[in-house]
N, C-alpha and C. Protein backbone atom coordinates (compact mmCIF):
# COMPACT_ATOMS: atom_id res chain seq x y z
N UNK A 1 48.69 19.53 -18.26
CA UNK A 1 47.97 18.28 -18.41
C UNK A 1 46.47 18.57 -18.46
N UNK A 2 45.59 18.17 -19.18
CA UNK A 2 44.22 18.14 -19.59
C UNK A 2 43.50 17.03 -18.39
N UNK A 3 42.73 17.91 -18.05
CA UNK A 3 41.77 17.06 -16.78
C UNK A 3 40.31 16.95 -17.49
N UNK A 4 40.10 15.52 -18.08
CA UNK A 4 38.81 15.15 -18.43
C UNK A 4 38.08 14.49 -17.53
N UNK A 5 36.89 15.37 -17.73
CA UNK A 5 35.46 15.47 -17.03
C UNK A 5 34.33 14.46 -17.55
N UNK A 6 33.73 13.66 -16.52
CA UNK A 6 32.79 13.41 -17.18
C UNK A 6 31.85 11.80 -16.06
N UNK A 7 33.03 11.34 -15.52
CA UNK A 7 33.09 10.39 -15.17
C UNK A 7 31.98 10.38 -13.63
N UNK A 8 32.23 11.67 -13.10
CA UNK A 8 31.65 12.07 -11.80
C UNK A 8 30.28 12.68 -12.16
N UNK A 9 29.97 13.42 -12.74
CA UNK A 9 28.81 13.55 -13.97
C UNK A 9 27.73 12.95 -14.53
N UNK A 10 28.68 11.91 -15.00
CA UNK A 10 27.22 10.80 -15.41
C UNK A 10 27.10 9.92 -14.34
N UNK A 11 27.74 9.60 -13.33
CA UNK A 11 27.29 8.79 -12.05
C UNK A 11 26.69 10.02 -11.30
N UNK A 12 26.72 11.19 -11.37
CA UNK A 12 25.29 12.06 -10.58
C UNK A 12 24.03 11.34 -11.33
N UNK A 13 24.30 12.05 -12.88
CA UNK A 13 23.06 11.95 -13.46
C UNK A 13 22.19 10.55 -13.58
N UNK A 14 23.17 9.41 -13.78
CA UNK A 14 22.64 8.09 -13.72
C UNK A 14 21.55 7.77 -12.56
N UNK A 15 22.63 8.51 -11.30
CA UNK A 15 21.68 8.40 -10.11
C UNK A 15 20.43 8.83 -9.93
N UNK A 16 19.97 9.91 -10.36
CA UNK A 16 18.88 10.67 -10.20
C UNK A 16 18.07 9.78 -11.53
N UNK A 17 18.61 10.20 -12.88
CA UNK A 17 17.52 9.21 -13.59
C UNK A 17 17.67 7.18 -13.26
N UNK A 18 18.37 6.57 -12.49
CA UNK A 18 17.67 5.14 -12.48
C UNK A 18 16.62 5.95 -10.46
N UNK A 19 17.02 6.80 -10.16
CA UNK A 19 15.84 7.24 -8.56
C UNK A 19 14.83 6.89 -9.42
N UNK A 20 14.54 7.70 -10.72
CA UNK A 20 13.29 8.30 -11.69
C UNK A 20 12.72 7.31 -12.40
N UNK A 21 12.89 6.23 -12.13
CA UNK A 21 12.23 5.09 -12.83
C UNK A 21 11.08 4.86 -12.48
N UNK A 22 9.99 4.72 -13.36
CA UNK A 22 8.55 4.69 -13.74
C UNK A 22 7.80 5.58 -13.71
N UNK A 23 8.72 6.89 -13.26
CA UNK A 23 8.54 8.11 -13.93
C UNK A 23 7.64 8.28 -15.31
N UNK A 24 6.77 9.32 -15.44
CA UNK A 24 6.22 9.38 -16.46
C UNK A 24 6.65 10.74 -17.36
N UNK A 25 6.33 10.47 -18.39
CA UNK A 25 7.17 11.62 -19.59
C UNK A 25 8.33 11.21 -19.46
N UNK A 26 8.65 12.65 -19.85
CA UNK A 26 10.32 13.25 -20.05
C UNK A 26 10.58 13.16 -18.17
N UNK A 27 10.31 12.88 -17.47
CA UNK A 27 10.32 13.07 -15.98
C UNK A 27 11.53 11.58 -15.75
N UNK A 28 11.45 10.49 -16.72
CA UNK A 28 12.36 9.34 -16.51
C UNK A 28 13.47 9.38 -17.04
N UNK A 29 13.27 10.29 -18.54
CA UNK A 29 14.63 10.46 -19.10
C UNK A 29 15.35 11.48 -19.66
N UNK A 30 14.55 12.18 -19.05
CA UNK A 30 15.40 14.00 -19.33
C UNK A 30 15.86 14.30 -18.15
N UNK A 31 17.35 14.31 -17.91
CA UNK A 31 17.90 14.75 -16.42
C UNK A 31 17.34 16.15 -15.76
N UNK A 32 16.85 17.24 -16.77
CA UNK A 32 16.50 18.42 -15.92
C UNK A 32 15.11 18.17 -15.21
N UNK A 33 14.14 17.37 -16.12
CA UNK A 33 13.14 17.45 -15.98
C UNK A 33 13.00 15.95 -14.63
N UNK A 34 13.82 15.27 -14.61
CA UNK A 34 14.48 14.04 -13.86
C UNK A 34 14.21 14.58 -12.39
N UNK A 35 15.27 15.78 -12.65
CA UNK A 35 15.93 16.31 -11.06
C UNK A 35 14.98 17.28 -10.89
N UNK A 36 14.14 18.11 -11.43
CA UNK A 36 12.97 18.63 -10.69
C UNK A 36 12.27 17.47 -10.06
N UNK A 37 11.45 16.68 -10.66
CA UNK A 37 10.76 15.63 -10.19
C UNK A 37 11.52 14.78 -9.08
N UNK A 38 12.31 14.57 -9.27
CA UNK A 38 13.61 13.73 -7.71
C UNK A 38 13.58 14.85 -6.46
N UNK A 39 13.10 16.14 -6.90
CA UNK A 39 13.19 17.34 -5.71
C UNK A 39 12.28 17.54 -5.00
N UNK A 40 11.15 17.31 -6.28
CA UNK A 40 9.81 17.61 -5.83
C UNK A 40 9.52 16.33 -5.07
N UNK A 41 9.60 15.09 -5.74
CA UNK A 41 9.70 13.84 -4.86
C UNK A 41 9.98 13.61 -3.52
N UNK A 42 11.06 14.44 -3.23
CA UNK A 42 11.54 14.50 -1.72
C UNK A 42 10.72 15.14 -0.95
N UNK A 43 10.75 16.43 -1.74
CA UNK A 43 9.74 17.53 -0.75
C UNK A 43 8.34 17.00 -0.17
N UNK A 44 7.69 15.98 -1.11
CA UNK A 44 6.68 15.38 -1.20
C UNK A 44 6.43 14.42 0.43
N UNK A 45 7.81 13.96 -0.14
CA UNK A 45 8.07 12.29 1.09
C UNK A 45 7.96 13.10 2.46
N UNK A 46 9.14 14.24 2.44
CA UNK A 46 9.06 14.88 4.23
C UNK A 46 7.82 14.98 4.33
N UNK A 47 7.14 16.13 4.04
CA UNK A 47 5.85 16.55 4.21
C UNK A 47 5.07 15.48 4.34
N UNK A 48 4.64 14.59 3.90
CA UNK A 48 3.91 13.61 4.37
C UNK A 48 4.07 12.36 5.29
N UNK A 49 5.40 12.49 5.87
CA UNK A 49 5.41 11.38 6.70
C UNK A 49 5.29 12.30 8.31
N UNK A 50 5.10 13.66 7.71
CA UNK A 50 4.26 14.23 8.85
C UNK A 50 2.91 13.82 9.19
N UNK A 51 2.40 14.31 7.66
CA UNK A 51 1.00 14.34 7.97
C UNK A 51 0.00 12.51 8.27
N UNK A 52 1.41 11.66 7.72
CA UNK A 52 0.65 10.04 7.83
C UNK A 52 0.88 10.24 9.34
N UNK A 53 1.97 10.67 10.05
CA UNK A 53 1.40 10.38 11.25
C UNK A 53 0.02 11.52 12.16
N UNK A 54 -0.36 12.20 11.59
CA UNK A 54 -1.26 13.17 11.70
C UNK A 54 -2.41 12.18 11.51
N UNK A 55 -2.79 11.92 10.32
CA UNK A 55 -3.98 11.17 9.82
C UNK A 55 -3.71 9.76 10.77
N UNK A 56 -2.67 9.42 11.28
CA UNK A 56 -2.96 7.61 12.10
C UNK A 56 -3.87 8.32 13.02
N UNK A 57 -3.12 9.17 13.98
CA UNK A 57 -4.04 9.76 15.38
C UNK A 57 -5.09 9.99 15.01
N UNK A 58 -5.57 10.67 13.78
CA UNK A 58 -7.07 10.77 13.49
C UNK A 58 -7.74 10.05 13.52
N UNK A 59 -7.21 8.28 12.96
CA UNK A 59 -8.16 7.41 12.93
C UNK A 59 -8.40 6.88 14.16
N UNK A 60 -7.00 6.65 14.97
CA UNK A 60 -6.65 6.03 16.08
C UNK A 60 -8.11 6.95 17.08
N UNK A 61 -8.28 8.15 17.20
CA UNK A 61 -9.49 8.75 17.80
C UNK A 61 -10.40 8.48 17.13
N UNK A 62 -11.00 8.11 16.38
CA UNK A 62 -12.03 7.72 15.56
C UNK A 62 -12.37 6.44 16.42
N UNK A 63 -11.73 5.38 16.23
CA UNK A 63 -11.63 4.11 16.92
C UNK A 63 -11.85 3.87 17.87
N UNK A 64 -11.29 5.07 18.96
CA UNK A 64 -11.47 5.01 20.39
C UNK A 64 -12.83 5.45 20.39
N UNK A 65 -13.20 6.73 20.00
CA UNK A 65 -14.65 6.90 19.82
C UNK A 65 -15.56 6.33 20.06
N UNK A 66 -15.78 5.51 18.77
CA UNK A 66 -16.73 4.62 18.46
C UNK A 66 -17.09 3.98 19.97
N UNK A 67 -15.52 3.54 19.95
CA UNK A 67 -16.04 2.20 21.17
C UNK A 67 -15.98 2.85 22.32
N UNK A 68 -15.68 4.02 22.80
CA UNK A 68 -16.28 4.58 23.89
C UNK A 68 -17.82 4.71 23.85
N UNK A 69 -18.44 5.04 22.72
CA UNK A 69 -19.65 5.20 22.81
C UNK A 69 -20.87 4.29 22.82
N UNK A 70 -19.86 3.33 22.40
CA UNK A 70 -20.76 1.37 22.66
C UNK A 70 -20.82 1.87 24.29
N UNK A 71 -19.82 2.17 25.12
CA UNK A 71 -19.72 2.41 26.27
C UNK A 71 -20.46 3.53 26.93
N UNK A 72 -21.42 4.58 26.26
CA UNK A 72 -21.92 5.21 26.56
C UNK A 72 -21.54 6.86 27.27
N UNK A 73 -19.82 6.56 26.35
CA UNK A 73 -19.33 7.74 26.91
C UNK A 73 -18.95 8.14 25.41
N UNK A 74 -18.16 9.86 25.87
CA UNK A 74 -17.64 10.47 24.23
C UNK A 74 -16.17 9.99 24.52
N UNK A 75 -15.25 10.04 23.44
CA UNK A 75 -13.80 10.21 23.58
C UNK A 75 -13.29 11.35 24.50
N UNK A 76 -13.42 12.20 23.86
CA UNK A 76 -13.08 12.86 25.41
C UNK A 76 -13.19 12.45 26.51
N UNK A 77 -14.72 12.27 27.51
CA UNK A 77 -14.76 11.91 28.11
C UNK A 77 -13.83 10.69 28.88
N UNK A 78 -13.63 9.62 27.51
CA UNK A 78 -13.18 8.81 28.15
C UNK A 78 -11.59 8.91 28.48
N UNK A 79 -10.92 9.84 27.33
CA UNK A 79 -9.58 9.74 27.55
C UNK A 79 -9.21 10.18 29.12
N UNK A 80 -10.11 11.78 29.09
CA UNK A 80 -9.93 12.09 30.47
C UNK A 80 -9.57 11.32 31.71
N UNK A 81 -10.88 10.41 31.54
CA UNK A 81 -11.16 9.53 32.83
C UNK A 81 -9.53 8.84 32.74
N UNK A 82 -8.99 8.12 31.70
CA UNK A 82 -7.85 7.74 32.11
C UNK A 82 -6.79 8.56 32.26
N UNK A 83 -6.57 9.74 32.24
CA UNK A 83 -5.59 11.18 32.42
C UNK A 83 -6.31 11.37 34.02
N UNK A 84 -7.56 10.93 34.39
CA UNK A 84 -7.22 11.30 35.41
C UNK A 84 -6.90 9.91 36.70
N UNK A 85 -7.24 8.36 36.36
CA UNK A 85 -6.80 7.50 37.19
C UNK A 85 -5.28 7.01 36.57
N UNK A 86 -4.65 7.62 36.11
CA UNK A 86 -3.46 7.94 35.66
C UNK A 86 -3.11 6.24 34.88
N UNK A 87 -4.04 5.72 33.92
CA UNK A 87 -3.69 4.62 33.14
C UNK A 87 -3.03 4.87 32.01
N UNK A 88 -1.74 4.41 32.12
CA UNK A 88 -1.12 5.28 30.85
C UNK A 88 -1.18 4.21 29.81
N UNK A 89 -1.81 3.87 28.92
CA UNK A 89 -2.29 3.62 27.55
C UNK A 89 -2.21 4.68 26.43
N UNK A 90 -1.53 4.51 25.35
CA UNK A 90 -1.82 5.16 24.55
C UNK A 90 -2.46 5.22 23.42
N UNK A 91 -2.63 5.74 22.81
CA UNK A 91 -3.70 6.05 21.40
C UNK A 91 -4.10 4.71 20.57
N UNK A 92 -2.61 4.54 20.24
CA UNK A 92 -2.41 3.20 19.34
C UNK A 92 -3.11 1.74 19.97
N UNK A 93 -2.30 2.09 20.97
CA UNK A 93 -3.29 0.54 21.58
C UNK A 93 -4.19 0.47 21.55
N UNK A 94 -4.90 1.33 22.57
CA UNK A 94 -6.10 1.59 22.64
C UNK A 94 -6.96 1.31 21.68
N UNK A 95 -6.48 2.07 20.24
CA UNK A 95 -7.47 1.71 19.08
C UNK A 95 -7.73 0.20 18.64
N UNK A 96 -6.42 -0.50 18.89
CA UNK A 96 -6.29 -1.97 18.86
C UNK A 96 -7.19 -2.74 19.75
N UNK A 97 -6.83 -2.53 20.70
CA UNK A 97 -7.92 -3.14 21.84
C UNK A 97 -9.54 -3.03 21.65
N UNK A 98 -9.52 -1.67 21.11
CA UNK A 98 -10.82 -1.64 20.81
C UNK A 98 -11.53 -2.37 19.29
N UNK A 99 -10.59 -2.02 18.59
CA UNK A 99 -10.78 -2.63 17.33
C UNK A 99 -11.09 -4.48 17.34
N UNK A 100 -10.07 -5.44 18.11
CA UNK A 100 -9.82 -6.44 18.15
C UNK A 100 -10.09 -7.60 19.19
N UNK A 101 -10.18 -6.89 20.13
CA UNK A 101 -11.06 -7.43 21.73
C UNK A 101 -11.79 -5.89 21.93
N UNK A 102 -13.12 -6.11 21.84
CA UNK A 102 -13.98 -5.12 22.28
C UNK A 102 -14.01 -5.84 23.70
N UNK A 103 -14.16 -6.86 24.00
CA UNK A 103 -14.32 -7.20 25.12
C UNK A 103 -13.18 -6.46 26.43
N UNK A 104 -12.04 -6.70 25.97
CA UNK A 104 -11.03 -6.00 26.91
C UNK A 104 -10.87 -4.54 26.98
N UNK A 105 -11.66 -3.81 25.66
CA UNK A 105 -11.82 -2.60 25.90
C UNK A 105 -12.59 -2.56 26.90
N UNK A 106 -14.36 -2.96 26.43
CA UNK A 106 -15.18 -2.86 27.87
C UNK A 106 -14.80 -3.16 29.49
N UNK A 107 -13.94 -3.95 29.55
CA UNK A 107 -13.55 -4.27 30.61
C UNK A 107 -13.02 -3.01 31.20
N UNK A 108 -11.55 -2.18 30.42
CA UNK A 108 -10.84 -1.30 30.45
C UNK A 108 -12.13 0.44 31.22
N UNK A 109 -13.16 0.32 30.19
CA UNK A 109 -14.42 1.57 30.36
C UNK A 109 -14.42 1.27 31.29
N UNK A 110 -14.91 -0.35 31.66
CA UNK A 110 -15.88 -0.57 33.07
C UNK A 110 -15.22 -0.03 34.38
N UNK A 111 -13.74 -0.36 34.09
CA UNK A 111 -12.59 0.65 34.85
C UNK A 111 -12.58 1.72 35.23
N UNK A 112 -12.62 2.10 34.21
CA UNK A 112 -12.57 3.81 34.51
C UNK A 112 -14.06 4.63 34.86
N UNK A 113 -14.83 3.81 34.60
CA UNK A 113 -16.53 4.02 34.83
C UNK A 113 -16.61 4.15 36.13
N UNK A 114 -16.18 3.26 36.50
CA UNK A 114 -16.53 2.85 38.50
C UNK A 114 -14.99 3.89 39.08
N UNK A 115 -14.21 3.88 38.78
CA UNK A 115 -13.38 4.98 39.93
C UNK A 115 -13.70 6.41 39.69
């Protein structure tokens, strides 16, 4: 009996070229050139949902910064001070608080200023 092929095949390939849509060139509708670009695509996505969370903390210290230094201290400085009256806040907030109520940040410095 003859076993025809084909069916499992073009539902790979379909898959990868409708992934490849708005693809540019031959990258949308040439399957080789499809599935490099769908590979490279991936490789792309891991690697950077490293580094987006790399670059948040960057800004997120940026933020704290600033408004430590309305406060008359550095970031460092200030994180310390709360590493050492053991306020566990983290990065994210922090940048929020500072960003959105400067007021409750200052409050927060004035905290850690006086112990």
């Amino acid at each position: 009996m003859r076993i025809k092929r084909g069916v499992h095949g073009r539902k790979k390939r379909k898959k990868i070229l409708k992934a490849n849509k708005g693809y540019l060139d031959l990258r949308h509708s040439t399957y080789k050139r499809a599935k490099e670009a769908f590979i490279k695509a991936g490789k792309y996505a891991y690697r950077d949902r490293k580094v987006r969370k790399r670059d948040k903390r960057r800004l997120w210290q940026v933020k704290i910064g600033n408004a430590a230094r309305n406060q008359e201290m550095n970031y460092a400085q200030f994180i310390n001070l709360l590493k050492k009256q053991e306020i566990q806040l983290n990065r994210k907030i922090l940048a929020e608080i500072a960003e959105k109520y400067p007021e409750v940040f200052e409050k927060i410095s004035a905290e850690v200023k006086n112990q």
